[in-house]
C-alpha atoms as a PDB file:
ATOM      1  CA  UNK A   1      30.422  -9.589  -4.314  1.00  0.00           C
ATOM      2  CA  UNK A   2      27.314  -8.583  -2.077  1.00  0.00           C
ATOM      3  CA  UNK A   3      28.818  -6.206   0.375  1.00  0.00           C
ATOM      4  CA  UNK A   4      27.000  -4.771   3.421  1.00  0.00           C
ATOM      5  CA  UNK A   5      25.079  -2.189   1.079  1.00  0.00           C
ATOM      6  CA  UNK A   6      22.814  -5.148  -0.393  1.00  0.00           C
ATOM      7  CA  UNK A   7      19.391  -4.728  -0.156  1.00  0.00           C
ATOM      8  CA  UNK A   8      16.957  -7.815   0.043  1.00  0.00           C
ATOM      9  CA  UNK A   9      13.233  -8.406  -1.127  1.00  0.00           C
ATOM     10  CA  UNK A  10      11.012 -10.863  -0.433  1.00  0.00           C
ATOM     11  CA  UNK A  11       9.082 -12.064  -3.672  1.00  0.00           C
ATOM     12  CA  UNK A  12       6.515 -15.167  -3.666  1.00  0.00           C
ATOM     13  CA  UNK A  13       7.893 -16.437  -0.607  1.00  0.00           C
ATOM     14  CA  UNK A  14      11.871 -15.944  -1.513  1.00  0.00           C
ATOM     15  CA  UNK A  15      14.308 -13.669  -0.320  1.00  0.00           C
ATOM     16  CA  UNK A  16      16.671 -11.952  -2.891  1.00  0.00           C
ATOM     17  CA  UNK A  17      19.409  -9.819  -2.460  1.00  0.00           C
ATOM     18  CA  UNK A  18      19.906  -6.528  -5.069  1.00  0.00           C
ATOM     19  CA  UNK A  19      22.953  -4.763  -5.619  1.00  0.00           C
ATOM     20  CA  UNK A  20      22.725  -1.163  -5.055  1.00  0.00           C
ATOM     21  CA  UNK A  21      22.615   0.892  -8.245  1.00  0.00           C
ATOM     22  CA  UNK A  22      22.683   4.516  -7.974  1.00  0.00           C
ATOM     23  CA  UNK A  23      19.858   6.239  -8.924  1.00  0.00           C
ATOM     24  CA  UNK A  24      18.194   9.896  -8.534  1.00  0.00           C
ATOM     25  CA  UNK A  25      15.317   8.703  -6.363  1.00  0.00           C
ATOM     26  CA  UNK A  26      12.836  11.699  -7.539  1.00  0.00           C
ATOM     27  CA  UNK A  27      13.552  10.163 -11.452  1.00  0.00           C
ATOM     28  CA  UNK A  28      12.767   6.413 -10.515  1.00  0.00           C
ATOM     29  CA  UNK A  29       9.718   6.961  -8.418  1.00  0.00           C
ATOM     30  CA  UNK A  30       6.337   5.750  -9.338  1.00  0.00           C
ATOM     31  CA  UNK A  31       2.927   6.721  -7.450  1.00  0.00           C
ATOM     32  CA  UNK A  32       0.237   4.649  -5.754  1.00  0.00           C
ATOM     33  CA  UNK A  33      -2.007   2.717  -8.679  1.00  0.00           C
ATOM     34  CA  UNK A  34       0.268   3.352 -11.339  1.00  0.00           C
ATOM     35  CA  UNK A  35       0.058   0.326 -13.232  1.00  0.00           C
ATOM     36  CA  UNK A  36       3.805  -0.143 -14.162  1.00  0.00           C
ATOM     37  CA  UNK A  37       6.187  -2.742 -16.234  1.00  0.00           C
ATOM     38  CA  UNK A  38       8.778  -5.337 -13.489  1.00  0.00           C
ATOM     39  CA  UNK A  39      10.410  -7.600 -15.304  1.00  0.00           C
ATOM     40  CA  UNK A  40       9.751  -9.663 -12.396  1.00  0.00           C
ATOM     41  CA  UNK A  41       6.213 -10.230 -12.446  1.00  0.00           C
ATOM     42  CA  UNK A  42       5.294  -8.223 -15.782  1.00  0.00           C
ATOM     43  CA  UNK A  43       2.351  -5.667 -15.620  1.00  0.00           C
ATOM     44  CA  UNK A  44       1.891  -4.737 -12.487  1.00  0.00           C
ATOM     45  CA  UNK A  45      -0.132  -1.641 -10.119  1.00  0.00           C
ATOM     46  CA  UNK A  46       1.989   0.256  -7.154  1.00  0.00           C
ATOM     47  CA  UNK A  47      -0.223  -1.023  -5.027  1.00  0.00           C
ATOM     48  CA  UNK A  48       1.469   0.934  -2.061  1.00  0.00           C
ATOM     49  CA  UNK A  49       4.851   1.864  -0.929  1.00  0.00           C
ATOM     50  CA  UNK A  50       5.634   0.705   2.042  1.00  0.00           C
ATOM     51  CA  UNK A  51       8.545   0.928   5.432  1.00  0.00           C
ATOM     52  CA  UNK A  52      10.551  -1.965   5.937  1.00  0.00           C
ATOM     53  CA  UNK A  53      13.244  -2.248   8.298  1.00  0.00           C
ATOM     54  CA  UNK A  54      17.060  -4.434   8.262  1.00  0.00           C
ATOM     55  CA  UNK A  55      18.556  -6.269  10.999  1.00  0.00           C
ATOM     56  CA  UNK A  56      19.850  -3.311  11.673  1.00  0.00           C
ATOM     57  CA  UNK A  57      16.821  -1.484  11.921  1.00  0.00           C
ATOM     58  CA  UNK A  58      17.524   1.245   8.957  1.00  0.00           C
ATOM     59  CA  UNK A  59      14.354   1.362   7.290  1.00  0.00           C
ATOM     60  CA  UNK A  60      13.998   1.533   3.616  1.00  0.00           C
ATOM     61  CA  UNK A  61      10.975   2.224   1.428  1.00  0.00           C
ATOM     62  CA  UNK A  62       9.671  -0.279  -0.742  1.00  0.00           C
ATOM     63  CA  UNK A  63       7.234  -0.682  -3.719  1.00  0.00           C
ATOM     64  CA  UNK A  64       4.410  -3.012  -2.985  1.00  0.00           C
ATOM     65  CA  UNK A  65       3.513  -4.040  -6.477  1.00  0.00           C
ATOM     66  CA  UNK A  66       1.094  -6.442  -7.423  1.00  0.00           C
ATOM     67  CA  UNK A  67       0.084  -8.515 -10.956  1.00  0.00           C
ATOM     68  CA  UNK A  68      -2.449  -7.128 -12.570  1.00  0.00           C
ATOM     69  CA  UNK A  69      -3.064 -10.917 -14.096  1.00  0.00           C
ATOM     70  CA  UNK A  70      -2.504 -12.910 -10.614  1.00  0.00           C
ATOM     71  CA  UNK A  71      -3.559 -11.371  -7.732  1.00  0.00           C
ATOM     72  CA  UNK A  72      -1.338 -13.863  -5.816  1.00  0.00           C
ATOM     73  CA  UNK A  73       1.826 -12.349  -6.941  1.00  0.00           C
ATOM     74  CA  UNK A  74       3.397  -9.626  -5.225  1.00  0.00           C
ATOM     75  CA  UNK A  75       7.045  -8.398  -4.828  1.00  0.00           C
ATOM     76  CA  UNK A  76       8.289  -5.764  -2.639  1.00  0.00           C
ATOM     77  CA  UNK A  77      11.117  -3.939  -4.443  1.00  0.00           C
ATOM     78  CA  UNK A  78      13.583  -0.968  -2.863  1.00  0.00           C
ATOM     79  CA  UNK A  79      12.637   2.262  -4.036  1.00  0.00           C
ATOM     80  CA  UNK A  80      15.937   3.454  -4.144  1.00  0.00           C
ATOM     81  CA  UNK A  81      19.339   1.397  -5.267  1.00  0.00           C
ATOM     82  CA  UNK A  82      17.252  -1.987  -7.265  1.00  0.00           C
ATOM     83  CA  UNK A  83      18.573  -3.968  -9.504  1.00  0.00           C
ATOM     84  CA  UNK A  84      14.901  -4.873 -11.036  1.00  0.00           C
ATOM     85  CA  UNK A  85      13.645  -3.422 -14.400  1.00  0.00           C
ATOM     86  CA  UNK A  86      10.962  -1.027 -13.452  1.00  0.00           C
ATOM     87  CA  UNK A  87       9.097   1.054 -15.721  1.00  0.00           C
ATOM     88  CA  UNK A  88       6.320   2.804 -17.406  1.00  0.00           C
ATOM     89  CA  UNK A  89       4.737   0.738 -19.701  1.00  0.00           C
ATOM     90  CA  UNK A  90       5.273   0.746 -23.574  1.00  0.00           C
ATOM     91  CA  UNK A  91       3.467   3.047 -25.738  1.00  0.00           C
ATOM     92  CA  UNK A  92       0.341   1.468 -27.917  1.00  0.00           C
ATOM     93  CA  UNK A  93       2.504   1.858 -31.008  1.00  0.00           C
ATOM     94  CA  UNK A  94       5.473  -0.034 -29.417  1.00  0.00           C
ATOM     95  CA  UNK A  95       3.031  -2.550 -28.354  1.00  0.00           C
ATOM     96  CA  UNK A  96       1.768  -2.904 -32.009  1.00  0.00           C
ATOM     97  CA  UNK A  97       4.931  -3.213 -33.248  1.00  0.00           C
ATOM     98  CA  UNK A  98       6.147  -6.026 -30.688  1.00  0.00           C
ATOM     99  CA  UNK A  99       3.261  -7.641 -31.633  1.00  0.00           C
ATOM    100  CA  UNK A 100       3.923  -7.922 -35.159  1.00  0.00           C
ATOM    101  CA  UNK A 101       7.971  -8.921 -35.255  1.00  0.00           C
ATOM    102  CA  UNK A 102       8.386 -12.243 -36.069  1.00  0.00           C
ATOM    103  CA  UNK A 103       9.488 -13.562 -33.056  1.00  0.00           C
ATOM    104  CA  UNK A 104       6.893 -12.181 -30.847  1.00  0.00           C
ATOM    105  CA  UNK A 105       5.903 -15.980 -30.079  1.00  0.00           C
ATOM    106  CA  UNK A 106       9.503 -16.179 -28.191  1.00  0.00           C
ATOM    107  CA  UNK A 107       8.775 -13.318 -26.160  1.00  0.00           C
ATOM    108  CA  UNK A 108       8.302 -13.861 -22.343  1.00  0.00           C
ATOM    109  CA  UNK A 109       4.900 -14.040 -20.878  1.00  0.00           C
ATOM    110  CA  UNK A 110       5.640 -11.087 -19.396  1.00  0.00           C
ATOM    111  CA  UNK A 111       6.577  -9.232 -22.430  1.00  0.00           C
ATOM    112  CA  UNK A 112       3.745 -10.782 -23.858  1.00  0.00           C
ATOM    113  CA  UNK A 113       1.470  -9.641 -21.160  1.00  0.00           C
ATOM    114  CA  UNK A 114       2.336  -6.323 -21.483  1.00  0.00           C
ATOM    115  CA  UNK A 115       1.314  -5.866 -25.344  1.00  0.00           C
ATOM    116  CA  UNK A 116      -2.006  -7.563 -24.218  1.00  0.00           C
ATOM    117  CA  UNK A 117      -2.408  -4.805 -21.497  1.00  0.00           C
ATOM    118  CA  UNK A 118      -1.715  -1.931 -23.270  1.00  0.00           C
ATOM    119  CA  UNK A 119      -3.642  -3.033 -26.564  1.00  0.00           C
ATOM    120  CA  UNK A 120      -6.606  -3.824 -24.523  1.00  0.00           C
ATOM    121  CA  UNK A 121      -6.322  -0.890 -22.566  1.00  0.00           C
ATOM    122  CA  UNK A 122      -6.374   1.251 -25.880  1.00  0.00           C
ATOM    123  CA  UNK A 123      -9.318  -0.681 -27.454  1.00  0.00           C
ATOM    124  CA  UNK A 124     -11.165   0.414 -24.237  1.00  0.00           C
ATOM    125  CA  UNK A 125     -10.593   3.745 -24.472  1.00  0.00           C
ATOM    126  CA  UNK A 126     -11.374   3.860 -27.961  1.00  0.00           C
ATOM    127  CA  UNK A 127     -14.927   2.134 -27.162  1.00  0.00           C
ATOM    128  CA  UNK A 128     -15.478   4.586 -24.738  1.00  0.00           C
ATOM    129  CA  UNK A 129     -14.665   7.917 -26.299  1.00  0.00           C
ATOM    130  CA  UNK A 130     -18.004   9.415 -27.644  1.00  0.00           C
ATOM    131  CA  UNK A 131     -18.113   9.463 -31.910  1.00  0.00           C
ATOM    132  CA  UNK A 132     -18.743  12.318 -33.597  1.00  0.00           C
ATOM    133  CA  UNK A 133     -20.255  12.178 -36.900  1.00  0.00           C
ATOM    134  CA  UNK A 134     -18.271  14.036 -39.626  1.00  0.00           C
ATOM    135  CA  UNK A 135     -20.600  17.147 -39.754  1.00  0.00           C
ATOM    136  CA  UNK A 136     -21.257  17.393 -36.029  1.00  0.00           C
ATOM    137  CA  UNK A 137     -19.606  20.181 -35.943  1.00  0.00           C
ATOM    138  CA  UNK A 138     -21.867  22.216 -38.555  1.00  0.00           C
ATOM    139  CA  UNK A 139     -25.165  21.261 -36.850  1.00  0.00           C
ATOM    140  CA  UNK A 140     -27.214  23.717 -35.316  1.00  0.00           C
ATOM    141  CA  UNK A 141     -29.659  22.160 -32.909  1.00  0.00           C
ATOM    142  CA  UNK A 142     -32.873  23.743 -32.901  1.00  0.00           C
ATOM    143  CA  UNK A 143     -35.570  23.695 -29.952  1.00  0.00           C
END
């Protein structure tokens, strides 16, 4: 079942072996402080990507992501050929939507997590966007 293509990660002081699944690499990869979806540890920033090295010292790079809710979780996950769900994050209006099906209270935490994120994140950017009365644009300042 795991043949000698298996790739390992350590994750909160485990070990655990991934099948390879082949991917383009350029499609999968994510940049440095992206903050990112794992269905591992839930919403989490690309904290770096890292060079680790096998027994037989092939070296592979790695993810380094990190909660954003618990610092104290971390995972390092192959770049290329993992088995863990990795992803942007949902859109607001997917996150609205999750929010309101009726079996959002069975979601995981970090499902649940994520809608939190990204609806926070949007009420944020809302509060920090400048308003603009509605005839703004037809005022003529004067000196």
């Amino acid at each position: 079942m795991w043949g000698e293509n298996s790739i390992g990660s350590w994750m909160n002081g485990c070990y655990f072996m991934h099948r390879p699944v082949q991917r383009k690499w350029r499609d999968s990869l994510f940049q440095k402080k992206e903050v990112i979806y794992s269905e591992t540890i839930g919403v989490c920033i690309v904290d770096d990507i890292v060079k680790l090295a096998d027994n037989k010292k092939d070296t592979y790079n790695y993810y380094l992501l990190r909660s954003v809710y618990d610092k104290t979780k971390k995972a390092y996950i192959p770049v290329e050929n993992h088995t863990v769900q990795l992803r942007s994050l949902i859109t607001l209006q997917e996150a609205l939507a999750l929010r309101d099906e009726e079996h959002y209270d069975e979601k995981s935490e970090q499902e649940k997590g994520e809608v939190v994120y990204v609806t926070e994140r949007a009420q944020k950017s809302r509060t920090h966007q400048p308003q603009l009365s509605e005839n703004s644009e037809n005022t003529v300042q004067s000196d």
